[in-house]
PDB file of N, CA and C in Angstrom:
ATOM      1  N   UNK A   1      20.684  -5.497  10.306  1.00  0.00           N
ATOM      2  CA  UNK A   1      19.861  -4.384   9.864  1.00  0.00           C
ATOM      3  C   UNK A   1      18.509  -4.932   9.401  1.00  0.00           C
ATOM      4  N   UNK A   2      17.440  -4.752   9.630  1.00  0.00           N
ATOM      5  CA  UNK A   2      15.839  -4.504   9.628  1.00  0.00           C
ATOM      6  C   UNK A   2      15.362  -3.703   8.705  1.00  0.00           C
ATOM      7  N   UNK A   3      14.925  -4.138   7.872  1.00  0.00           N
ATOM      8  CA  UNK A   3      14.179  -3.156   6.466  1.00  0.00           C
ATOM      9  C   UNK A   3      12.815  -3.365   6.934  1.00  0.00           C
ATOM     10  N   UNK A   4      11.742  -2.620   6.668  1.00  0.00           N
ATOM     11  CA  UNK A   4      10.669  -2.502   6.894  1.00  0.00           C
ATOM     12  C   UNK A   4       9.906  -1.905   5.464  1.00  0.00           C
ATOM     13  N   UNK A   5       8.473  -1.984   5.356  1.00  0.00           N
ATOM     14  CA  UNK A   5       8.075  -1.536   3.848  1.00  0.00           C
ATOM     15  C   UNK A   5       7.622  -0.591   4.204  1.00  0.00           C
ATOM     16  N   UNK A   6       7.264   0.594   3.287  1.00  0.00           N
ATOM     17  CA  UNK A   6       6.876   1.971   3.398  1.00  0.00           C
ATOM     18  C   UNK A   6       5.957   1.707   2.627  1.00  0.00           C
ATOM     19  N   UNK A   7       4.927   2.716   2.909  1.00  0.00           N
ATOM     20  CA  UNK A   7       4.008   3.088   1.114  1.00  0.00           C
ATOM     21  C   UNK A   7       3.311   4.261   1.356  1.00  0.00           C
ATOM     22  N   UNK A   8       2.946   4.797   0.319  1.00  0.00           N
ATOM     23  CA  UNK A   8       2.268   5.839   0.172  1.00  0.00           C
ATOM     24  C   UNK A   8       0.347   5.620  -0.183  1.00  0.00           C
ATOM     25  N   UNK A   9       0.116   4.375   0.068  1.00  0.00           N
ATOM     26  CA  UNK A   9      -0.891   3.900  -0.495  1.00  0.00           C
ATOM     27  C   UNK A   9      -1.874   5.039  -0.098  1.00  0.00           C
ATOM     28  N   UNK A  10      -2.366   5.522   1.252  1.00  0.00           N
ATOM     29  CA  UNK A  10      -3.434   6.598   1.538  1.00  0.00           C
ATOM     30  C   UNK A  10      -2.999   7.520   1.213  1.00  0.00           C
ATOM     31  N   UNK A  11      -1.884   8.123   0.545  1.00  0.00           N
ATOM     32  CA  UNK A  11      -1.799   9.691   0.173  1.00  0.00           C
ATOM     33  C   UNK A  11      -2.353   9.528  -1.531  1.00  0.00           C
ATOM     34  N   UNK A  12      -1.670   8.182  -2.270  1.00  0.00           N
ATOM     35  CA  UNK A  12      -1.977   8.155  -3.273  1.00  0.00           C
ATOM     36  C   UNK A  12      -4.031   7.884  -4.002  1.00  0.00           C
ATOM     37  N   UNK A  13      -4.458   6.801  -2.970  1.00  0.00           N
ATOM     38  CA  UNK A  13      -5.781   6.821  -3.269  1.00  0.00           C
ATOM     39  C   UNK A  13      -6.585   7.755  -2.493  1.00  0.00           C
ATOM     40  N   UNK A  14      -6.608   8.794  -1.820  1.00  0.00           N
ATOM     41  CA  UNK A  14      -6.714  10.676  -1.022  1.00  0.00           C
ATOM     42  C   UNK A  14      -6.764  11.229  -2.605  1.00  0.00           C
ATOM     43  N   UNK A  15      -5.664  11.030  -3.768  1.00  0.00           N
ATOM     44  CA  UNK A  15      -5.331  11.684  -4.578  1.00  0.00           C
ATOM     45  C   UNK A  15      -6.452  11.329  -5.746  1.00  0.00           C
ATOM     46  N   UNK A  16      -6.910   9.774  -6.143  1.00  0.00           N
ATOM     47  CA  UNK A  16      -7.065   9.248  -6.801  1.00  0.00           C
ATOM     48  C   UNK A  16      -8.763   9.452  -6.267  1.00  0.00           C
ATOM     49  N   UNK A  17      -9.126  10.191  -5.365  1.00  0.00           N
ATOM     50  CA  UNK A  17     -10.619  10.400  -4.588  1.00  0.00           C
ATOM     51  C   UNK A  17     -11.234   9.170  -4.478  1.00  0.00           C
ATOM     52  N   UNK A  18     -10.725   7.694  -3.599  1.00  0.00           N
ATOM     53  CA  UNK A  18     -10.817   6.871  -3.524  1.00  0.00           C
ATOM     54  C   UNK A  18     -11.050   6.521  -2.530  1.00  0.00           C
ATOM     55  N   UNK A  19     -12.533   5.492  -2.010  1.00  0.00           N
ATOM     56  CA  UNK A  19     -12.441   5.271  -0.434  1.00  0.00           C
ATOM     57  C   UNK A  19     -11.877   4.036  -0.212  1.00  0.00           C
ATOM     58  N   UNK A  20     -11.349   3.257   1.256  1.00  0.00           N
ATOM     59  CA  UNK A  20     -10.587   2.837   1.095  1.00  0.00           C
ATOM     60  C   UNK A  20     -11.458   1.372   0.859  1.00  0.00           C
ATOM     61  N   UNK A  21     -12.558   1.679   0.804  1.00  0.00           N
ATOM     62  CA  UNK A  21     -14.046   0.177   0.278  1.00  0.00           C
ATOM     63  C   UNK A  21     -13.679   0.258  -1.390  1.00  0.00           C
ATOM     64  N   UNK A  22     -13.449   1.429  -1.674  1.00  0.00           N
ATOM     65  CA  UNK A  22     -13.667   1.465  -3.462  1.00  0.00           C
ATOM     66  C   UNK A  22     -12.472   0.911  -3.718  1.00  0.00           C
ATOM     67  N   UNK A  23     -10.929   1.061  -3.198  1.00  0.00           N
ATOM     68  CA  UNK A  23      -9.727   0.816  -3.582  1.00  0.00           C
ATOM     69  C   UNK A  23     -10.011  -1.091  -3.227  1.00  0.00           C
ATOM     70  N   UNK A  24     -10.863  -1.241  -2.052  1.00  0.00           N
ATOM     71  CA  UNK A  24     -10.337  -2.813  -1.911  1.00  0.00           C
ATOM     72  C   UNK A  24     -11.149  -2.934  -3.257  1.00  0.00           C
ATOM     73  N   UNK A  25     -12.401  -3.016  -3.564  1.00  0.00           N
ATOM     74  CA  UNK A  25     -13.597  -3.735  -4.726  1.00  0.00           C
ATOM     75  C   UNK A  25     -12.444  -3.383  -5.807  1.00  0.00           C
ATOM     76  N   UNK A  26     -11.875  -2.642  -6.208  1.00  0.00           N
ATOM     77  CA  UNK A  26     -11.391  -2.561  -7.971  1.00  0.00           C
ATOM     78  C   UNK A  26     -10.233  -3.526  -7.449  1.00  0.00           C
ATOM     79  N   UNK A  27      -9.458  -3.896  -6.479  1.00  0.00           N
ATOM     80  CA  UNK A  27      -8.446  -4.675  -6.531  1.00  0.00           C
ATOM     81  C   UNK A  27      -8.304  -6.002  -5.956  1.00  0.00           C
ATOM     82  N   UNK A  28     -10.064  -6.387  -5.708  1.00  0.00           N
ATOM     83  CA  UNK A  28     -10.204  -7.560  -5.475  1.00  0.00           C
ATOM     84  C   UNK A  28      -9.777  -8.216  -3.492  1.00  0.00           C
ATOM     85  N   UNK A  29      -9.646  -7.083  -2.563  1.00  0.00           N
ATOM     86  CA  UNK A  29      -9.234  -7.430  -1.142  1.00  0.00           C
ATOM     87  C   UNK A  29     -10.568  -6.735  -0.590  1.00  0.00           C
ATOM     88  N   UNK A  30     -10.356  -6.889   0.896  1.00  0.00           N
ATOM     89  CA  UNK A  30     -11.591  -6.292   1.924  1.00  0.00           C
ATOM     90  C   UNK A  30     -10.588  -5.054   2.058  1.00  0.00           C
ATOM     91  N   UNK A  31     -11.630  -4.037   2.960  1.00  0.00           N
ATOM     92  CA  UNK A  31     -11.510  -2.547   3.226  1.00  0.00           C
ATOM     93  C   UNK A  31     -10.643  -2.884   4.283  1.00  0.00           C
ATOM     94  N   UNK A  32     -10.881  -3.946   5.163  1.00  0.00           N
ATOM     95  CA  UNK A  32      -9.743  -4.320   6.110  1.00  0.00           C
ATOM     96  C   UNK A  32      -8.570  -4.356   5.552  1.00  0.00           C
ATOM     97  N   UNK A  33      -8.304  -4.921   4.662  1.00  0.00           N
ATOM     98  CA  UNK A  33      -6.959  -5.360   3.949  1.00  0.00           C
ATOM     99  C   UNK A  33      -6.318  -3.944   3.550  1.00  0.00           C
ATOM    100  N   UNK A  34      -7.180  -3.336   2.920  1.00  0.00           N
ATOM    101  CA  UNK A  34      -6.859  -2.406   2.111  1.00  0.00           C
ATOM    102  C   UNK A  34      -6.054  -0.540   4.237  1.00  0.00           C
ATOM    103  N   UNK A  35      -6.867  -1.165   4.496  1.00  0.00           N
ATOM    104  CA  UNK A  35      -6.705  -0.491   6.251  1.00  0.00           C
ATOM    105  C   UNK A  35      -5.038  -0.563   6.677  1.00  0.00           C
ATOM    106  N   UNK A  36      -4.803  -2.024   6.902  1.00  0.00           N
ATOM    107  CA  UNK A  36      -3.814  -2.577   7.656  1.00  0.00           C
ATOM    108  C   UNK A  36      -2.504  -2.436   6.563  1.00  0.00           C
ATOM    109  N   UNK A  37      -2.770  -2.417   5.104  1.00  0.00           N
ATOM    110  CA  UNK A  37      -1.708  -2.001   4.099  1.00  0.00           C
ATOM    111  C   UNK A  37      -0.977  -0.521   4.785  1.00  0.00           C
ATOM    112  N   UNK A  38      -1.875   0.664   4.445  1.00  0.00           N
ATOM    113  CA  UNK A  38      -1.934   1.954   4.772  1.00  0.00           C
ATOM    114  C   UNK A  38      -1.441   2.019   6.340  1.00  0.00           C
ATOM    115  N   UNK A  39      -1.323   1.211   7.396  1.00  0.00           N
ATOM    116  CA  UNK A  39      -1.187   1.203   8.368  1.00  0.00           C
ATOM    117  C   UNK A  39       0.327   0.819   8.615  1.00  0.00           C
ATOM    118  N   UNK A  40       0.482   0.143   7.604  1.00  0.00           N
ATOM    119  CA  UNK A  40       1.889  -0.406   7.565  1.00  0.00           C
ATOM    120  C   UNK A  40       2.212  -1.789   8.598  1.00  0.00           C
ATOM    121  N   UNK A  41       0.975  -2.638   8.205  1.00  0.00           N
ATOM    122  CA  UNK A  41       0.882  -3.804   9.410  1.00  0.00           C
ATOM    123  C   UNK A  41       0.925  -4.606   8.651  1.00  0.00           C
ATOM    124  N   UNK A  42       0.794  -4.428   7.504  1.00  0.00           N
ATOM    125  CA  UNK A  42       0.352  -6.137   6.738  1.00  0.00           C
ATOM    126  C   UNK A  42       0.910  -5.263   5.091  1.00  0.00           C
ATOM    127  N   UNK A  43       2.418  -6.319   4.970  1.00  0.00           N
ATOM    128  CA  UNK A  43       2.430  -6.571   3.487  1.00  0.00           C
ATOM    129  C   UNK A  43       1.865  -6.937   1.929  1.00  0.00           C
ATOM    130  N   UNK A  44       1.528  -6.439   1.157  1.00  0.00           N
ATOM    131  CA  UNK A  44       0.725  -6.796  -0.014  1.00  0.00           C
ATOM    132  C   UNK A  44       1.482  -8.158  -0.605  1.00  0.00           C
ATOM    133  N   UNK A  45       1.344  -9.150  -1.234  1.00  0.00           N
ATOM    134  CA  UNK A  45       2.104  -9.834  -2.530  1.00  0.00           C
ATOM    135  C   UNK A  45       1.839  -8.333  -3.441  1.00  0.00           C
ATOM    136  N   UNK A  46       3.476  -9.195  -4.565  1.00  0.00           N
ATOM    137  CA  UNK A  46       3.801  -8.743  -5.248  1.00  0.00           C
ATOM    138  C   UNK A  46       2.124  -8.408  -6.824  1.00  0.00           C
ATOM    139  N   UNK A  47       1.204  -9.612  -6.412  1.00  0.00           N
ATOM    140  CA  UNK A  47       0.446  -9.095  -7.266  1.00  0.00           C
ATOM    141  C   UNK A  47      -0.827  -7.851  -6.846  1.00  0.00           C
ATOM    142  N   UNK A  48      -0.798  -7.900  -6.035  1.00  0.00           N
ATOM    143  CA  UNK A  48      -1.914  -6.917  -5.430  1.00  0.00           C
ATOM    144  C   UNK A  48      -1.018  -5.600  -5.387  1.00  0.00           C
ATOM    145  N   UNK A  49      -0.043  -5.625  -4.780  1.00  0.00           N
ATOM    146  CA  UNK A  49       0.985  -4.428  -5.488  1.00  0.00           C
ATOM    147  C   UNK A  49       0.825  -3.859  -6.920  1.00  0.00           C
ATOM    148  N   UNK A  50       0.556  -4.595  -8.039  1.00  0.00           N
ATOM    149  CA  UNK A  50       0.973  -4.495  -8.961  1.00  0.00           C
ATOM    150  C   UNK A  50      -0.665  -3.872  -9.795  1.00  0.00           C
ATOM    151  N   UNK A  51      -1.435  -4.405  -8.985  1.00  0.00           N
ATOM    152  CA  UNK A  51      -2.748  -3.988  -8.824  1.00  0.00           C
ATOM    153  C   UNK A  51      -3.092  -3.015  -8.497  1.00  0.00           C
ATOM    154  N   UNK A  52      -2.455  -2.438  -7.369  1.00  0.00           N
ATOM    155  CA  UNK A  52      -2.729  -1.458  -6.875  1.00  0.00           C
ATOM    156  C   UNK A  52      -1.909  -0.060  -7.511  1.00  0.00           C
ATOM    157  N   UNK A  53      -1.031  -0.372  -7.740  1.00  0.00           N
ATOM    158  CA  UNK A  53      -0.040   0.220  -8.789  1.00  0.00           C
ATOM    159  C   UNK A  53      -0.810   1.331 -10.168  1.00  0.00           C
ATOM    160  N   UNK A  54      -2.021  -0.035 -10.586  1.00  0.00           N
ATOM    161  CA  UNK A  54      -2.443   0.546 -12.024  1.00  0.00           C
ATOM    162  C   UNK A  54      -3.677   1.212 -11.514  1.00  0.00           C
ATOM    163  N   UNK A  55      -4.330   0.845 -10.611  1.00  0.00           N
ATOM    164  CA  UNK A  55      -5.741   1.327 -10.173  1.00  0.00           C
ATOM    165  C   UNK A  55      -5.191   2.763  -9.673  1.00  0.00           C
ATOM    166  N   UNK A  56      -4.031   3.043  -9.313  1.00  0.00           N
ATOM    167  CA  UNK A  56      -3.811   4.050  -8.531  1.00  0.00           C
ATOM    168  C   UNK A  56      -2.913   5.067  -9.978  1.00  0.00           C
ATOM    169  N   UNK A  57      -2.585   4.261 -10.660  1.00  0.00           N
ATOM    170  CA  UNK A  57      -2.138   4.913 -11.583  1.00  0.00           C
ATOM    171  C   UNK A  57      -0.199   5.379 -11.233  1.00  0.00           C
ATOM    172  N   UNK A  58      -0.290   5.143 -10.352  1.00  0.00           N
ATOM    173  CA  UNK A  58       1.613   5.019  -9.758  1.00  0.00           C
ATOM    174  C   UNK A  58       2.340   3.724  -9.809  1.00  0.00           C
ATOM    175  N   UNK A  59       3.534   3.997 -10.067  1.00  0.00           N
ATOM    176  CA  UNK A  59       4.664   2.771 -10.374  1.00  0.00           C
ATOM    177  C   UNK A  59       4.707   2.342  -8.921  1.00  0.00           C
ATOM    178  N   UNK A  60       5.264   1.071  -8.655  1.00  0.00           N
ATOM    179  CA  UNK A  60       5.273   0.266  -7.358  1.00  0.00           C
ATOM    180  C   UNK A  60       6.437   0.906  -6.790  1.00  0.00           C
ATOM    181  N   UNK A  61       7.229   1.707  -7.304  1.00  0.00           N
ATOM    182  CA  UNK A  61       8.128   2.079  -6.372  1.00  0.00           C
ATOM    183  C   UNK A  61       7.558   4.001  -5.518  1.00  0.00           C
ATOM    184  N   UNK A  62       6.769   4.391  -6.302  1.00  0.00           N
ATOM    185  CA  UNK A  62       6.191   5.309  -6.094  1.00  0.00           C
ATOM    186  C   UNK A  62       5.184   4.534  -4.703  1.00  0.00           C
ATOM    187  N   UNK A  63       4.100   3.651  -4.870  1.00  0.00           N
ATOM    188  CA  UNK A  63       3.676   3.213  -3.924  1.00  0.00           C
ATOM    189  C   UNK A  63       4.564   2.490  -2.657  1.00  0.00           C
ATOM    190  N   UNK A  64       5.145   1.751  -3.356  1.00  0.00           N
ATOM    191  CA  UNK A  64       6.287   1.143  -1.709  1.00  0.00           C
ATOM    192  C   UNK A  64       7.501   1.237  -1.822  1.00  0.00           C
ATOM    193  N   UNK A  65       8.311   1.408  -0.647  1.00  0.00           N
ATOM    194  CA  UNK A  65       9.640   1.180  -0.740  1.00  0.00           C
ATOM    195  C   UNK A  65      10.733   0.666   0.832  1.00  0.00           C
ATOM    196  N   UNK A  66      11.504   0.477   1.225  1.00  0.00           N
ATOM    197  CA  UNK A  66      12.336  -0.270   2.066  1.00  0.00           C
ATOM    198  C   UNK A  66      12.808   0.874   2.565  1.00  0.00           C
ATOM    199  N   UNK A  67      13.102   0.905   4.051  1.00  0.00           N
ATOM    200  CA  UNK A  67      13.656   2.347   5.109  1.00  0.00           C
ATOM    201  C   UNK A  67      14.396   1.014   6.310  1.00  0.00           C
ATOM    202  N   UNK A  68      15.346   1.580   6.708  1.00  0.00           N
ATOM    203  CA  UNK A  68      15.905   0.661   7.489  1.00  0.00           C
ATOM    204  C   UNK A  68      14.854   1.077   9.367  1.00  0.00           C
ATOM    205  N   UNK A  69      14.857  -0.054  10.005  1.00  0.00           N
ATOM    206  CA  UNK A  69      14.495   0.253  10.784  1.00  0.00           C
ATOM    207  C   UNK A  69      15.111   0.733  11.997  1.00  0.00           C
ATOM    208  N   UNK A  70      14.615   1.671  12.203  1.00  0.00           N
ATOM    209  CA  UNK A  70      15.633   3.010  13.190  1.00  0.00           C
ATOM    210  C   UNK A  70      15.464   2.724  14.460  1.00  0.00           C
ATOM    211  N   UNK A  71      14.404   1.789  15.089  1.00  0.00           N
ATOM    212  CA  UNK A  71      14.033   1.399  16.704  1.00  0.00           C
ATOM    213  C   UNK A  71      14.856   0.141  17.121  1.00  0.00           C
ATOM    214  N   UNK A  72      15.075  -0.664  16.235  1.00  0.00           N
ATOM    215  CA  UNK A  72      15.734  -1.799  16.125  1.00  0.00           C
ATOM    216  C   UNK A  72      17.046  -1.724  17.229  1.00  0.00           C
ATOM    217  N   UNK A  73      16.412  -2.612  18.098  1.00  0.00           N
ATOM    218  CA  UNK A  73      18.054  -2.779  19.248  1.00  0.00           C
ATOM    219  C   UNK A  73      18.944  -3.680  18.854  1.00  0.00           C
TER     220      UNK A  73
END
């Protein structure tokens, strides 16, 4: 079984009226970084999570969480 990460990162900074240039500058990554998160291509560390967490004002489980992967042969 295949877990994959979820997040809510663009619904939550949409909420937080955040572009996704303003979310990288307060948390220290590029707008790229901050892109490919939301895209679900590229994992955060646990500290930029934790970063992103307070800037966004949501608990890390509110921002990410584990879904098994359903395409998986």
């Amino acid at each position: 079984m295949v877990q994959i990460v979820k997040n809510s990162v663009r619904q939550s900074r949409g909420e937080a009226k955040l572009t996704q240039e303003e979310l990288a500058d307060m948390v220290g990554v590029t707008r790229q970084t901050v892109g490919l998160i939301e895209k679900e291509k590229y994992n955060p560390t646990i500290a930029l999570c934790l970063k992103m967490s307070r800037v966004l004002n949501k608990s890390i489980d509110q921002l990410f969480w584990l879904e098994e992967d359903r395409d998986e042969k």
